[in-house]
N, C-alpha and C. Protein backbone atom coordinates (compact mmCIF):
# COMPACT_ATOMS: atom_id res chain seq x y z
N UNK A 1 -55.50 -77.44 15.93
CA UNK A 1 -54.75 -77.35 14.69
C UNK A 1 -54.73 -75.92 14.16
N UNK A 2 -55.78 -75.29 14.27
CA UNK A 2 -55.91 -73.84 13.80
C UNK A 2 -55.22 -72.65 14.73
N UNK A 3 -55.01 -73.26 15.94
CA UNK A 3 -54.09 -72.42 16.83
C UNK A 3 -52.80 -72.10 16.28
N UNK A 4 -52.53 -73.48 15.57
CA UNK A 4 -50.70 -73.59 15.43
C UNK A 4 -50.57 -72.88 14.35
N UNK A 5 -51.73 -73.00 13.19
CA UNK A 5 -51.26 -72.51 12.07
C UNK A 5 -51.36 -70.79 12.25
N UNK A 6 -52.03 -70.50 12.75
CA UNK A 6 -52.36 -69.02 13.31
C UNK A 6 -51.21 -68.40 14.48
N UNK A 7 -50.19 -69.10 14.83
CA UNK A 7 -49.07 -68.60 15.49
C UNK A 7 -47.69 -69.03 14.49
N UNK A 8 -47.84 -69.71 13.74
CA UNK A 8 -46.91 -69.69 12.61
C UNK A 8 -46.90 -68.60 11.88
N UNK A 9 -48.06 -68.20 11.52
CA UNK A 9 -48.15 -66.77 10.77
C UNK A 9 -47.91 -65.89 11.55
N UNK A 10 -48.21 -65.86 12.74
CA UNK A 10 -48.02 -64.30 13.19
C UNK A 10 -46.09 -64.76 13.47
N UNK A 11 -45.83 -66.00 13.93
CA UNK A 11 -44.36 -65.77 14.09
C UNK A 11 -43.71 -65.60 12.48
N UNK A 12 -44.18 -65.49 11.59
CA UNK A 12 -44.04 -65.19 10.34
C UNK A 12 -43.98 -63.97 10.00
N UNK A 13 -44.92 -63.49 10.12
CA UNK A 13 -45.78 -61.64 9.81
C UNK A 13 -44.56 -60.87 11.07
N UNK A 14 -44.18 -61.73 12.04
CA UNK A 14 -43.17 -60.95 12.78
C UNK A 14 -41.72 -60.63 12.61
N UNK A 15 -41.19 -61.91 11.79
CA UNK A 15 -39.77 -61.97 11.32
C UNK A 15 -40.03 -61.28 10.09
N UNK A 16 -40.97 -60.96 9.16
CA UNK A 16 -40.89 -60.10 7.90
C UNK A 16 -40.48 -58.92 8.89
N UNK A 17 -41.56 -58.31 9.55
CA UNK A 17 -41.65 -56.84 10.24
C UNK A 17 -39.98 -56.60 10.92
N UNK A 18 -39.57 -57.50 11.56
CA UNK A 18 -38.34 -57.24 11.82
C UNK A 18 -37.27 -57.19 10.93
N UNK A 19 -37.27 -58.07 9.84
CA UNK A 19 -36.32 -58.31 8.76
C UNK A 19 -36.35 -56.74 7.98
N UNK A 20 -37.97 -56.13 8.03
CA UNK A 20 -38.02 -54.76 7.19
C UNK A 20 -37.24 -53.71 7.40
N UNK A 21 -37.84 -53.95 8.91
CA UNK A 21 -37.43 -52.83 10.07
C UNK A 21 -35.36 -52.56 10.25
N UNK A 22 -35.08 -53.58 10.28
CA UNK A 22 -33.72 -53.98 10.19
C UNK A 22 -32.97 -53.41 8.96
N UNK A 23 -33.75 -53.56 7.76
CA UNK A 23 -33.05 -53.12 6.51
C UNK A 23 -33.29 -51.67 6.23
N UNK A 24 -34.51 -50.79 7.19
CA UNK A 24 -34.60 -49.86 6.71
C UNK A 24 -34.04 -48.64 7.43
N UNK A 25 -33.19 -49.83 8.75
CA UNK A 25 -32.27 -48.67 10.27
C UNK A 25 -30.94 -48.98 9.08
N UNK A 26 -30.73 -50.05 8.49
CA UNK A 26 -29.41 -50.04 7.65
C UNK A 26 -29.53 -48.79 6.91
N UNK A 27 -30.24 -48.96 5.98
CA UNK A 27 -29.87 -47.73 4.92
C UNK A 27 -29.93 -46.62 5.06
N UNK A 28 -30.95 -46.17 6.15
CA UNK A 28 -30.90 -44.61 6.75
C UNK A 28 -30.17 -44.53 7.83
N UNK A 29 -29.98 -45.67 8.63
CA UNK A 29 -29.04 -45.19 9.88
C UNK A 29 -27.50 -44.94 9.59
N UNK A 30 -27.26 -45.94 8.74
CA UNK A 30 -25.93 -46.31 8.26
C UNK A 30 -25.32 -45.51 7.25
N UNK A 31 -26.02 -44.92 6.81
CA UNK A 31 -25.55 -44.26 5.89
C UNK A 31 -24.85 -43.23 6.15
N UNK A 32 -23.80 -42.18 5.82
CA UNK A 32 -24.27 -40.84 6.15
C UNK A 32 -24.00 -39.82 5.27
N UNK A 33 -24.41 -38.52 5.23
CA UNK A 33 -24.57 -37.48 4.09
C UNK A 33 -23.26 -37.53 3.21
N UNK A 34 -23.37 -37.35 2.22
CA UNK A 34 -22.16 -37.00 0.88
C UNK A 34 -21.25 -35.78 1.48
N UNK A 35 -21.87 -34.69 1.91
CA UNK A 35 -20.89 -33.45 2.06
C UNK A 35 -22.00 -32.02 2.90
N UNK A 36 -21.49 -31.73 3.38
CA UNK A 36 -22.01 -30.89 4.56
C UNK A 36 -21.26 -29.12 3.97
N UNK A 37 -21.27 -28.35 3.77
CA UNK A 37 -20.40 -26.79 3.25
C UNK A 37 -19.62 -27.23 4.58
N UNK A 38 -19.78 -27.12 5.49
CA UNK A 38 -19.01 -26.81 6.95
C UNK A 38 -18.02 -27.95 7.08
N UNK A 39 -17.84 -29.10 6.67
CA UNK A 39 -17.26 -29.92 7.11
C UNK A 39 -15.99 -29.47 7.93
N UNK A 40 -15.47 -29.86 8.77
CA UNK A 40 -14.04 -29.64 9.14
C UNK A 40 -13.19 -31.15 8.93
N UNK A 41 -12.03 -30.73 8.77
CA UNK A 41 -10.99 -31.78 8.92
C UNK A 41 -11.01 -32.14 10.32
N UNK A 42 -10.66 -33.27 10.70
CA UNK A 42 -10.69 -33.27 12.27
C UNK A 42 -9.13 -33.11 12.44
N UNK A 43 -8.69 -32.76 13.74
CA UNK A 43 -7.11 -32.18 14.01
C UNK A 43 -6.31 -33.06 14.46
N UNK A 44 -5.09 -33.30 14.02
CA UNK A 44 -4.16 -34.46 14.48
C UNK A 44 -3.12 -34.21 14.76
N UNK A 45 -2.67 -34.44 15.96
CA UNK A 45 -1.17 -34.03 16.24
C UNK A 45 -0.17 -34.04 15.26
N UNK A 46 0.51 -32.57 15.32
CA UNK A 46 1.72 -32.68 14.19
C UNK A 46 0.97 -32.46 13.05
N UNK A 47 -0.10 -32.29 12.94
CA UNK A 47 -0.66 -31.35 11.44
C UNK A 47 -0.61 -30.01 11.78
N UNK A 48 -0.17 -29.18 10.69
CA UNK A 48 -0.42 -27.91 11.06
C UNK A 48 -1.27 -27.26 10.08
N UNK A 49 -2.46 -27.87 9.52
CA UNK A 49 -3.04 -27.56 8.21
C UNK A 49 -4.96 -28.14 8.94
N UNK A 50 -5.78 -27.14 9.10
CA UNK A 50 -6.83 -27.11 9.08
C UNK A 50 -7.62 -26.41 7.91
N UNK A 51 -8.64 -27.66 7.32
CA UNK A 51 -9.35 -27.08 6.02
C UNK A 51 -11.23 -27.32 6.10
N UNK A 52 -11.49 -26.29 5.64
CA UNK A 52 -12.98 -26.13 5.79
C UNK A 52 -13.27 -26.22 4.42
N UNK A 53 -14.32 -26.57 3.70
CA UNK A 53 -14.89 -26.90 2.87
C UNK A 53 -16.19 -26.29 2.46
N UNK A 54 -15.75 -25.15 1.54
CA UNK A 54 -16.88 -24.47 1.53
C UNK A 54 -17.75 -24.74 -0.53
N UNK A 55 -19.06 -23.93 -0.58
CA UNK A 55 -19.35 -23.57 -2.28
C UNK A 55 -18.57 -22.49 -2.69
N UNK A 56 -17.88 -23.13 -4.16
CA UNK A 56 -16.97 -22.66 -4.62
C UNK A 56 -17.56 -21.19 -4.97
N UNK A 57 -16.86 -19.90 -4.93
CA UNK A 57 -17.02 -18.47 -5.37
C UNK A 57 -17.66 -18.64 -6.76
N UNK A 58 -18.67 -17.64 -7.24
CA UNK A 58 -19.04 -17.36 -8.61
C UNK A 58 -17.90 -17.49 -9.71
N UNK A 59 -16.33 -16.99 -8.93
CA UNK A 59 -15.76 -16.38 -10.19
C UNK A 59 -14.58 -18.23 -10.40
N UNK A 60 -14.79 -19.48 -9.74
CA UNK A 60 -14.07 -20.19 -9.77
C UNK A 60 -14.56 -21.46 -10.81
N UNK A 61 -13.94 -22.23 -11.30
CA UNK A 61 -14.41 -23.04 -12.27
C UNK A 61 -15.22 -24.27 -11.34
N UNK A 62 -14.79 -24.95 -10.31
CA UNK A 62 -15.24 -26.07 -9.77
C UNK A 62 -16.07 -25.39 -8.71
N UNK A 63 -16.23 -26.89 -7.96
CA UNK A 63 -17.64 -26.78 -6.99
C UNK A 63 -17.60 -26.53 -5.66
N UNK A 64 -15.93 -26.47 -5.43
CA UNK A 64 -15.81 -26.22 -3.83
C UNK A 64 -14.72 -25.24 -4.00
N UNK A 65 -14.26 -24.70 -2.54
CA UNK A 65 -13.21 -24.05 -2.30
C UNK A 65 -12.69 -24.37 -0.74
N UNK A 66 -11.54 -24.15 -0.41
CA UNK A 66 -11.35 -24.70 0.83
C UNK A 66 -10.93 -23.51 1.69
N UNK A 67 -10.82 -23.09 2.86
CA UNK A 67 -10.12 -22.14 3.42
C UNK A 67 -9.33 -23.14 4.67
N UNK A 68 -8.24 -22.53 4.35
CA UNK A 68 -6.85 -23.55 5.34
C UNK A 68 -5.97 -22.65 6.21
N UNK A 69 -6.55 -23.07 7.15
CA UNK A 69 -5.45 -22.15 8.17
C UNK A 69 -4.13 -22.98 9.00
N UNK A 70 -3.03 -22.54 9.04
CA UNK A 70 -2.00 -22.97 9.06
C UNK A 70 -1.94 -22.70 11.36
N UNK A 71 -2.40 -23.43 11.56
CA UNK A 71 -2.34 -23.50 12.99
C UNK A 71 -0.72 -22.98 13.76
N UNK A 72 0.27 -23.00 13.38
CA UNK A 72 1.56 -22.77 13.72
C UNK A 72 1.50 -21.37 13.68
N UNK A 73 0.98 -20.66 12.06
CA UNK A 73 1.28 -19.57 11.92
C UNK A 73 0.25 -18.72 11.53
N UNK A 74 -0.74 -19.00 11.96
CA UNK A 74 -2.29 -18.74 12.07
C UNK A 74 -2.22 -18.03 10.49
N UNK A 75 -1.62 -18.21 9.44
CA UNK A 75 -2.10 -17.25 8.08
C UNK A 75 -2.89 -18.45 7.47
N UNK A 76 -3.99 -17.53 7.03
CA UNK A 76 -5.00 -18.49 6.08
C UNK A 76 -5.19 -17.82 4.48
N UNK A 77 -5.92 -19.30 4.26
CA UNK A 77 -6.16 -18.76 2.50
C UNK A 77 -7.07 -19.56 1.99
N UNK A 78 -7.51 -19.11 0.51
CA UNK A 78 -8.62 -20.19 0.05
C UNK A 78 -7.90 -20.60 -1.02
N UNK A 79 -8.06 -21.92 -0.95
CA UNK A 79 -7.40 -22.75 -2.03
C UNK A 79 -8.95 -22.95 -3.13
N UNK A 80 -9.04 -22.44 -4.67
CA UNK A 80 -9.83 -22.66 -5.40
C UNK A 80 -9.47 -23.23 -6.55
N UNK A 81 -10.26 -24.17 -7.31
CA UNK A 81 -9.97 -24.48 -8.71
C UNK A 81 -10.02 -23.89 -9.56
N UNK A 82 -8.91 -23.21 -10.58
CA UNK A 82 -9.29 -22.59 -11.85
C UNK A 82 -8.42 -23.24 -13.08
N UNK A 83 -9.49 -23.11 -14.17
CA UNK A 83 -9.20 -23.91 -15.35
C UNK A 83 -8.48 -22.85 -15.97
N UNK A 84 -7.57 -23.75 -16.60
CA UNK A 84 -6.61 -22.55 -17.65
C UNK A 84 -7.19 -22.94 -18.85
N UNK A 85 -7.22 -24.05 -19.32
CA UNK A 85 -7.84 -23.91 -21.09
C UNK A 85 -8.76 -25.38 -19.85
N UNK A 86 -9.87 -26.35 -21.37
CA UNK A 86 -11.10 -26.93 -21.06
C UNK A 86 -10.06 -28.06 -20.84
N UNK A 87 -10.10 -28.68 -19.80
CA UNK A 87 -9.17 -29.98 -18.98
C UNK A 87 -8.60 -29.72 -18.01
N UNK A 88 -8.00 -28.87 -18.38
CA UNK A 88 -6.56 -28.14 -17.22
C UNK A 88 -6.74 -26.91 -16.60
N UNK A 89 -6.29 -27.34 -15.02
CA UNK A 89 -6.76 -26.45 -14.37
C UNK A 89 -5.57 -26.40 -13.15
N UNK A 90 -5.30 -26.26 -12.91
CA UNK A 90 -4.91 -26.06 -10.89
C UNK A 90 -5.87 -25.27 -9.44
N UNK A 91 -5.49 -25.95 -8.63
CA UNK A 91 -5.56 -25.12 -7.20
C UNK A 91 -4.79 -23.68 -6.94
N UNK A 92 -5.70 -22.87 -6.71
CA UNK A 92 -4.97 -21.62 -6.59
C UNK A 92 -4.83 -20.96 -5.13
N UNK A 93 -3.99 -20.87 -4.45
CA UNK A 93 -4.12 -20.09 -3.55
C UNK A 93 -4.25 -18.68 -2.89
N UNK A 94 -5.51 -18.26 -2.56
CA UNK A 94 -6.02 -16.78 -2.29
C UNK A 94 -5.51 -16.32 -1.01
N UNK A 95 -5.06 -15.66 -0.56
CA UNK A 95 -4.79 -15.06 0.49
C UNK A 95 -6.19 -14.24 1.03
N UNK A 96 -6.74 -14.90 2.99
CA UNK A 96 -7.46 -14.48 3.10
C UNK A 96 -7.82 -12.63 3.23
N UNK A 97 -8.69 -11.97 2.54
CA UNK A 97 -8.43 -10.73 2.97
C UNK A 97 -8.94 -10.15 4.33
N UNK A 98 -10.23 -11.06 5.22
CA UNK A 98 -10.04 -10.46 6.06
C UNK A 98 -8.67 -10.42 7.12
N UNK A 99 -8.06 -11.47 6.98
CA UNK A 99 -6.77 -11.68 7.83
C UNK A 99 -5.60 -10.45 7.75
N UNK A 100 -5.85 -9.75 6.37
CA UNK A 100 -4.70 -8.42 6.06
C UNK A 100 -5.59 -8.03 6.56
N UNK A 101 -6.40 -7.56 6.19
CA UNK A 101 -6.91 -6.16 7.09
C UNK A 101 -6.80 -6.43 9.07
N UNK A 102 -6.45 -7.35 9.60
CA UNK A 102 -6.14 -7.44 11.15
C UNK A 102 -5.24 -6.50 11.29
């Protein structure tokens, strides 16, 4: 009698350990990071717009900036957020400077 009840528990103590184990490959495996600086767009036929995702410059109101290069016509630029009054703002487009100086 003490055999059975002593392999009930461990087949017990084993489905917890797995049930744990299971929930804790979910939330860290499954998950994945919010935002990386480097991210790339991945490339799709018939786009001609690649954008990188960088921290926005000191002199810009928001938190990112993008640099987009136009694959057709290889000119790039950084697209940044700037606020004109407190609400309103637009995307601005910078022309890259190392690309003039080529």
């Amino acid at each position: 009698m003490m055999a059975s009840e002593e392999r009930h528990d461990a087949a017990l103590y084993l489905f917890c350990a797995l049930m744990i184990e299971a929930m804790l490959w979910a939330f860290t495996g499954c998950s994945a990071p919010a935002a990386y600086a480097n991210d790339r767009v991945p490339e799709a036929p018939g786009q001609p717009l690649d954008a990188t995702r960088h921290p926005a410059p000191a002199f810009a109101d928001g938190s990112w900036s993008y640099r987009v290069v136009n694959r057709t016509t290889g000119a790039v630029c950084w697209l940044v957020w700037m606020e004109k009054a407190e609400g309103q703002g637009q995307w601005v487009a910078i022309p890259d400077a190392r690309q003039e100086m080529e």
